[in-house]
Structure formats: C-alpha cells, structure tokens
Protein backbone atom coordinates (compact mmCIF):
# COMPACT_ATOMS: atom_id res chain seq x y z
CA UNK A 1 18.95 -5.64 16.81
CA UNK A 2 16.05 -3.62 18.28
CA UNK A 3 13.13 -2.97 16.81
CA UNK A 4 12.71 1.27 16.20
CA UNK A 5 10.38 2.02 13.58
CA UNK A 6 7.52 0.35 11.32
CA UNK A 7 6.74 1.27 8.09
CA UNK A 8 3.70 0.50 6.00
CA UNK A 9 2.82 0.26 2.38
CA UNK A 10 -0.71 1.82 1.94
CA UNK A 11 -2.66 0.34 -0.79
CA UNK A 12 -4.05 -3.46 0.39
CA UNK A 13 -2.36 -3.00 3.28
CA UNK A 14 -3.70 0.11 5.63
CA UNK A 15 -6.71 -0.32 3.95
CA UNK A 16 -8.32 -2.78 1.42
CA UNK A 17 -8.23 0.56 -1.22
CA UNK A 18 -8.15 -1.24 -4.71
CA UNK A 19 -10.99 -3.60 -5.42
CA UNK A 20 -13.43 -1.16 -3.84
CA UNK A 21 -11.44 2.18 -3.69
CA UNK A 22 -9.29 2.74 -6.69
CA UNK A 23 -10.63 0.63 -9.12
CA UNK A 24 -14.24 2.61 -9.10
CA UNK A 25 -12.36 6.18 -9.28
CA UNK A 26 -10.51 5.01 -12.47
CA UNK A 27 -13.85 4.66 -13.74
CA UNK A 28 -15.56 7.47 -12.75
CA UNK A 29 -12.74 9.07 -14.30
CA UNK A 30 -13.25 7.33 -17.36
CA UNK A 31 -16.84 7.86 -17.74
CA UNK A 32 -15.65 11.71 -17.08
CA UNK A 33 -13.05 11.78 -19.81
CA UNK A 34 -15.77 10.40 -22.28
CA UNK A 35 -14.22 6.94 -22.71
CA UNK A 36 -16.04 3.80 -22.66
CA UNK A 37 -13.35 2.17 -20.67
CA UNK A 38 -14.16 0.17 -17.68
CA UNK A 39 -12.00 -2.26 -15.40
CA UNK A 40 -13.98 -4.81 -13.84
CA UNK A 41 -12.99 -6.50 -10.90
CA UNK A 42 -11.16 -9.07 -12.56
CA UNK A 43 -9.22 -7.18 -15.00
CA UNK A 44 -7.82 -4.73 -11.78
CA UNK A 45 -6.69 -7.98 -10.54
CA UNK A 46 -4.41 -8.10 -13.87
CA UNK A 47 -3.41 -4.58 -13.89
CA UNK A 48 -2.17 -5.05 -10.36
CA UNK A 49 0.67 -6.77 -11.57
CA UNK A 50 1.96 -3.10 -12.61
CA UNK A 51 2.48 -0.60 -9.76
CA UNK A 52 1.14 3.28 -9.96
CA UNK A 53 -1.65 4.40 -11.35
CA UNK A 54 -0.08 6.23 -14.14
CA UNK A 55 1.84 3.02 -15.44
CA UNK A 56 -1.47 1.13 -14.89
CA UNK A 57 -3.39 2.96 -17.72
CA UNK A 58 -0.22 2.38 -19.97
CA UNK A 59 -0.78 -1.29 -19.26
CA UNK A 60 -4.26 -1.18 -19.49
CA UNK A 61 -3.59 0.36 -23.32
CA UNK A 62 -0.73 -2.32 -23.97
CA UNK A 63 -2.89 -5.25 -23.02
CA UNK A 64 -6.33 -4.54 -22.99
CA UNK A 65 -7.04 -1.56 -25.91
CA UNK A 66 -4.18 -1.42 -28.29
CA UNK A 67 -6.28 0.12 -30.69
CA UNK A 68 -6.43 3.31 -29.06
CA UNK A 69 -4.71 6.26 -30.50
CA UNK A 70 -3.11 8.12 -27.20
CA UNK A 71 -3.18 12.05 -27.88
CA UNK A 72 0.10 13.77 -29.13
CA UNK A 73 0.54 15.01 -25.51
CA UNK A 74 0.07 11.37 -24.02
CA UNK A 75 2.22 11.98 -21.41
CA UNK A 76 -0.04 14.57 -19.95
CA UNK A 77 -2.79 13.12 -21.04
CA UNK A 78 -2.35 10.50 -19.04
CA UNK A 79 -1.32 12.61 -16.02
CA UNK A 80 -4.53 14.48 -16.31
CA UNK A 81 -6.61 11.28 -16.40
CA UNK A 82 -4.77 9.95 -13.16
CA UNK A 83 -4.94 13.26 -11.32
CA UNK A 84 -9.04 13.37 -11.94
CA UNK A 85 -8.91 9.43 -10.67
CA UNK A 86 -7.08 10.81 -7.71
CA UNK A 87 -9.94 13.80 -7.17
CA UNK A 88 -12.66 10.88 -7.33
CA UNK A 89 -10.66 8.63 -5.08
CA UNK A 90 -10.53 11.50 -2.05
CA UNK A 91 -13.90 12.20 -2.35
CA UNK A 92 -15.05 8.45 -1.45
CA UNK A 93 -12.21 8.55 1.22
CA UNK A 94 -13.94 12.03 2.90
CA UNK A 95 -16.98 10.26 2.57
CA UNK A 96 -15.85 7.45 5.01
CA UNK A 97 -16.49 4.43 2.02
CA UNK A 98 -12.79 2.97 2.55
CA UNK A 99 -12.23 1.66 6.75
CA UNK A 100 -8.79 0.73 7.56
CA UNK A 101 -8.23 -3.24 7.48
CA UNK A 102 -8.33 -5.01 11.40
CA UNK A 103 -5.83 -4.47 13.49
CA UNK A 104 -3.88 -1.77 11.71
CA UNK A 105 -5.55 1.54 13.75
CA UNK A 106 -4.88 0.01 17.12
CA UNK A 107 -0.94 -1.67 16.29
CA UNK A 108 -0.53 2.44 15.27
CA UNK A 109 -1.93 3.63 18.42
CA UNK A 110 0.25 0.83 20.65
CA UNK A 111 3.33 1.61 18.11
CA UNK A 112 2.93 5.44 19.44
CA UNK A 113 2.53 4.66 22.74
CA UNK A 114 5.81 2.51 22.50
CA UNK A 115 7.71 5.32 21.28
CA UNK A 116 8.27 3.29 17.91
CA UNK A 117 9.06 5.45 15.08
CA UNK A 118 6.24 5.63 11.72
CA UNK A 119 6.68 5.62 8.31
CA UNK A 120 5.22 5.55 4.89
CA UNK A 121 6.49 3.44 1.39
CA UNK A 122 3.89 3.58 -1.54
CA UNK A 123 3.46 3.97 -4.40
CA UNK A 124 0.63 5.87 -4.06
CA UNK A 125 0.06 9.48 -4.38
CA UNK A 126 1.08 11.31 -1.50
CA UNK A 127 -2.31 13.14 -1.60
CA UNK A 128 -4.14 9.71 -1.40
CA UNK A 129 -1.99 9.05 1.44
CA UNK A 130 -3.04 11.82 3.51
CA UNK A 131 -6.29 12.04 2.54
CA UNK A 132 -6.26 7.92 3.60
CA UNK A 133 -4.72 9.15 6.99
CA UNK A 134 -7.20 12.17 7.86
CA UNK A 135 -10.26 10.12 6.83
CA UNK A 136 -9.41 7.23 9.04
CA UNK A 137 -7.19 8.76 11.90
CA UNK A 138 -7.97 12.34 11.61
CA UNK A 139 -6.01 15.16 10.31
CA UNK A 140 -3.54 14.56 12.83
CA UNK A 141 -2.21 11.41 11.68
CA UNK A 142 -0.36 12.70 8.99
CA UNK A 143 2.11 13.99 11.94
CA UNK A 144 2.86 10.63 12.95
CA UNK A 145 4.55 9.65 10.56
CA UNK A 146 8.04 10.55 10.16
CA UNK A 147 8.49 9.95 6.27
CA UNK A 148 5.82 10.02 4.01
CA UNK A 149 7.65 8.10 0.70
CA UNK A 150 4.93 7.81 -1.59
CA UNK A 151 4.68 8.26 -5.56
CA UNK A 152 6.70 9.71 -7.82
CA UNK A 153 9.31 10.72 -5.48
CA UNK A 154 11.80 8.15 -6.47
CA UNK A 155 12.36 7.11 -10.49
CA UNK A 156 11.29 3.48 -9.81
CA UNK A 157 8.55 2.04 -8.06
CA UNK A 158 7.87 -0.91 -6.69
CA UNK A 159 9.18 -4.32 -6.92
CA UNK A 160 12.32 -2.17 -6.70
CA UNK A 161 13.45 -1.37 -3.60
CA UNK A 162 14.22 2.31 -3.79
CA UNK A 163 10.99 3.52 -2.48
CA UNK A 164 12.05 1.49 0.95
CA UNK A 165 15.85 2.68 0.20
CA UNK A 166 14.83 6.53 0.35
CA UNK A 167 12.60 5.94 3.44
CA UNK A 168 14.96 4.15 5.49
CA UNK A 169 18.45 6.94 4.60
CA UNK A 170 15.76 9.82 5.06
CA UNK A 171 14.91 8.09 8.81
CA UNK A 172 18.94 7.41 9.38
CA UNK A 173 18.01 3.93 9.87
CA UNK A 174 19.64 0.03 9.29
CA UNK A 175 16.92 -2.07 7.68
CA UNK A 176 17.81 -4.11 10.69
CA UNK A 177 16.18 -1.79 12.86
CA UNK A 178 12.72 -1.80 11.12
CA UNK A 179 9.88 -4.19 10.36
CA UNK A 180 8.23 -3.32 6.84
CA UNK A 181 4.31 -4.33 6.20
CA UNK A 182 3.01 -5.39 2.81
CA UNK A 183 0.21 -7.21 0.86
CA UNK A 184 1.19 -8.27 -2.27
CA UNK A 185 4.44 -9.96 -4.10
CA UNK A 186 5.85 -6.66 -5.72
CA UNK A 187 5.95 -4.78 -2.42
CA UNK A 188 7.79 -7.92 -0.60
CA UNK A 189 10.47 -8.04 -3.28
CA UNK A 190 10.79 -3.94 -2.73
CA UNK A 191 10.77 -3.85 0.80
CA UNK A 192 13.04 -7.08 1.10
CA UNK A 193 15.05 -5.89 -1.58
CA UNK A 194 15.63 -2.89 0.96
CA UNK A 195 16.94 -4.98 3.28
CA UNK A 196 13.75 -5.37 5.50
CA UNK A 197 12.33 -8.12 7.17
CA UNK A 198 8.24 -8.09 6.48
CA UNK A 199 5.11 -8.69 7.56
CA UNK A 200 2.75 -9.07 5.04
CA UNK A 201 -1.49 -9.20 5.50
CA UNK A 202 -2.82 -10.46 2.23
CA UNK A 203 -6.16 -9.62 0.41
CA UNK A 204 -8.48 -11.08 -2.10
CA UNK A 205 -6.22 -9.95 -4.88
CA UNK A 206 -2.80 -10.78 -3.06
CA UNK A 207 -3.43 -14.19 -1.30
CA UNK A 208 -2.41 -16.15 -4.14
CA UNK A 209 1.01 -14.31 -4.76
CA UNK A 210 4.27 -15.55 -4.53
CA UNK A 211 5.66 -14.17 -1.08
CA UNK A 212 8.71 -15.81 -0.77
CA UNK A 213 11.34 -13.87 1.66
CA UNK A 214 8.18 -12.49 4.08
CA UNK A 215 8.63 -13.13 7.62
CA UNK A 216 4.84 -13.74 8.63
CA UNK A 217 1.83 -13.78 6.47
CA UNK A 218 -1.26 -13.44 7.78
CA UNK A 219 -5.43 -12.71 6.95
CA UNK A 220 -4.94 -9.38 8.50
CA UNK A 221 -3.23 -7.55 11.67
CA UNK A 222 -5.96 -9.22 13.98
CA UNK A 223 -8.04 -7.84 16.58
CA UNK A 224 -9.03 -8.56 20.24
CA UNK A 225 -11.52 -11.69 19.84
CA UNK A 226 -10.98 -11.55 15.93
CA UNK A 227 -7.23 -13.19 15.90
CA UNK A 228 -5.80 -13.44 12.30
CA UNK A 229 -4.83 -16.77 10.66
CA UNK A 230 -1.23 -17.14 9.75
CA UNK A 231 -0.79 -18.60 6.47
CA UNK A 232 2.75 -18.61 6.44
CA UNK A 233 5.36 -18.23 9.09
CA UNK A 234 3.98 -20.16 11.88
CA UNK A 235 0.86 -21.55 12.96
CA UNK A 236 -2.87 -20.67 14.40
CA UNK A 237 -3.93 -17.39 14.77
CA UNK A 238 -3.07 -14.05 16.29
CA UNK A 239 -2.96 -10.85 17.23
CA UNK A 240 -0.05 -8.65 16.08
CA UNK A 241 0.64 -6.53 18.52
CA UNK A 242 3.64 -4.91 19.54
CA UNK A 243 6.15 -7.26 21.67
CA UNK A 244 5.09 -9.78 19.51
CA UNK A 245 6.80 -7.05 16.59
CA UNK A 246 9.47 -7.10 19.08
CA UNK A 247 9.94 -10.75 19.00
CA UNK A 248 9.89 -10.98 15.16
CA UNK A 249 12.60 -8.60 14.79
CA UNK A 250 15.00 -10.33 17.16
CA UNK A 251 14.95 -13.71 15.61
C-alpha cells in the first residue's frame, strides 16, 4: 500500500516536553495552588505510566498522597489545577525553553514537500499542541496538519487506540496507508491497536519500555551528520527521511 499521511504523537515525541516541560508546570502550578506537592524527576517517570494530565494528578493522589482530602468539587478541582499547569506550560513554550527533538522539523518540511498528508494523536491538550506548533514552526504550522486529535476529544486515552481510531475515520484513511510515530509503550499499543505500523524515537523516560509491535525504534529522527541509532528494527544508524518512510510502509 502507499504511504499518504504521517501522524505524530506530541509529548516525547515532537519534542522531549515531559522531564523538562510538563513536569516543572505541574509544579509551578502546585506551588500556585498553595500545595506542597512536588514531582521530581523520578516520580514523573512513575506517573508516566498514566496518560493525561488530569488522570496523572488522580494517580499522583492514589499512589503518592492518599492522605489528602480532594475538595467536594474534585472533579473541577482538579480541572482547574490542570488548566493553570497548562497556562504555565505555554508560557515556557512562547519563551522558546522546549526545541523540537532532531530530525522531526525537517522530516515535516520534506513530508510537505512530498505532498504527504499531517496529522496529530495526543493526549495532550489541544492548546499545548498548538502552542507546541507556533513556538517551534510558527503560527502557521497549525495549518499543516489535517487533524489535530488531541485530549479529551475521545472518552479513552491512550494505550487505547481510539485516539488513532478518530484520527484515521476523520482523514478517510486505511491504517495501511499511514505510518504513526511514538515514544513510549502506551502510545505503541494505541497506535498499533489502530491498526498502524510505527515508528517510535525513544527518550530518557521511554527507552526502557516494552515496544513490542513497533516497526523501527530509534535515538531520535536523525539529522544530516547526526544519524540516529536504531535500537530495534535493523541495524546502524540513520536518517529518517522520507523514501526511507516510503520503504517502511511497503514491507
């Protein structure tokens, strides 16, 4: 089957947003709320096991601080918490702290220039999305992209697939047709579980997972004189570019 579109999780895999990016706006929203709560960079790692942010502080409470007494209204409590994280997270995004991770601005540009369709599957806010795209591309990046699927938009998020499920019937496309790119073991079992074949570029939280049913896994997309090592899929080191995309999708 040909290859027409690409679609990319955000988080870990645009850009290397949670150690350095999200983590640090849950705490500033903390420390803005009053509480004394703070996530260090090895406790994030635990959280990531649950996907969306909202969820995550539910977690957090579950595993970490059971002793807290959540508000009548915890529910919106909650919402209110994430939605100032959000704020936070934006404002080091406008102030250029987050880059985009190698290889993944220029594999855009050469997917446009192909004529290759772009798409979005997150579990992210949509506002961190764009403000992730206009930061790093430019406001007009958020054009490119056909579908934007990001957060609460379907009722289950990631490991299940229907994040990748709404994406591809919104597009009018076969999985078949599409490559899907990931970072961690929850978005490979949605985006798989959707049918897709995936590419995944792992991070300091995510090279340890369990990514059984990925295509390729690599340190990152690669650049020009900075080839990425494949970890799993083959051997060496590359750069993933687009008729080697082409190649992947027709084996």
């Amino acid at each position: 089957m040909s290859l027409q579109a690409l679609i990319f999780d955000v988080d870990g895999t645009l850009a290397d947003t949670e150690r350095d990016g999200h983590r640090p706006a849950f705490n500033a929203a903390f420390r803005e709320a009053g509480l004394d709560w703070d996530w260090d960079v090895a406790m994030y790692g635990e959280l990531l096991a649950v996907t969306g942010g909202k969820e995550r502080i539910r977690y957090y409470l579950q595993r970490f601080n059971p002793d807290f007494i959540l508000p009548d209204n915890a529910d919106a409590w909650i919402a209110d918490l994430h939605k100032a994280k959000t704020r936070h997270y934006v404002r080091m995004l406008s102030e250029g702290l987050i880059p985009l991770r190698p290889g993944v601005k220029r594999l855009i540009a050469e997917a446009r220039a192909e004529g290759l369709r772009l798409a979005i599957a997150t579990t992210t806010t949509p506002e961190n999305v764009t403000a992730l795209l206009a930061a790093t591309l430019g406001p007009d990046s958020i054009g490119w992209f056909e579908v934007i699927a990001a957060g609460d938009i379907v009722p289950k998020k990631k490991p299940d697939p229907a994040i990748y499920t709404w994406a591809l019937e919104r597009m009018g496309l076969a999985p078949e047709h599409c490559l899907a790119f990931e970072d961690s073991r929850n978005g490979v079992l949605s985006s798989t579980g959707a049918g897709l074949r995936t590419v995944v570029t792992v991070n300091d939280y995510t090279r340890d997972d369990d990514l059984s049913g990925a295509e390729l896994v690599l340190e990152h997309l690669g650049e020009p004189g900075e080839p990425a090592n494949i970890l799993f899929g083959g051997e060496g080191a590359l750069v993933v570019d687009i008729p080697f995309l082409h190649k992947l999708a027709a084996r």
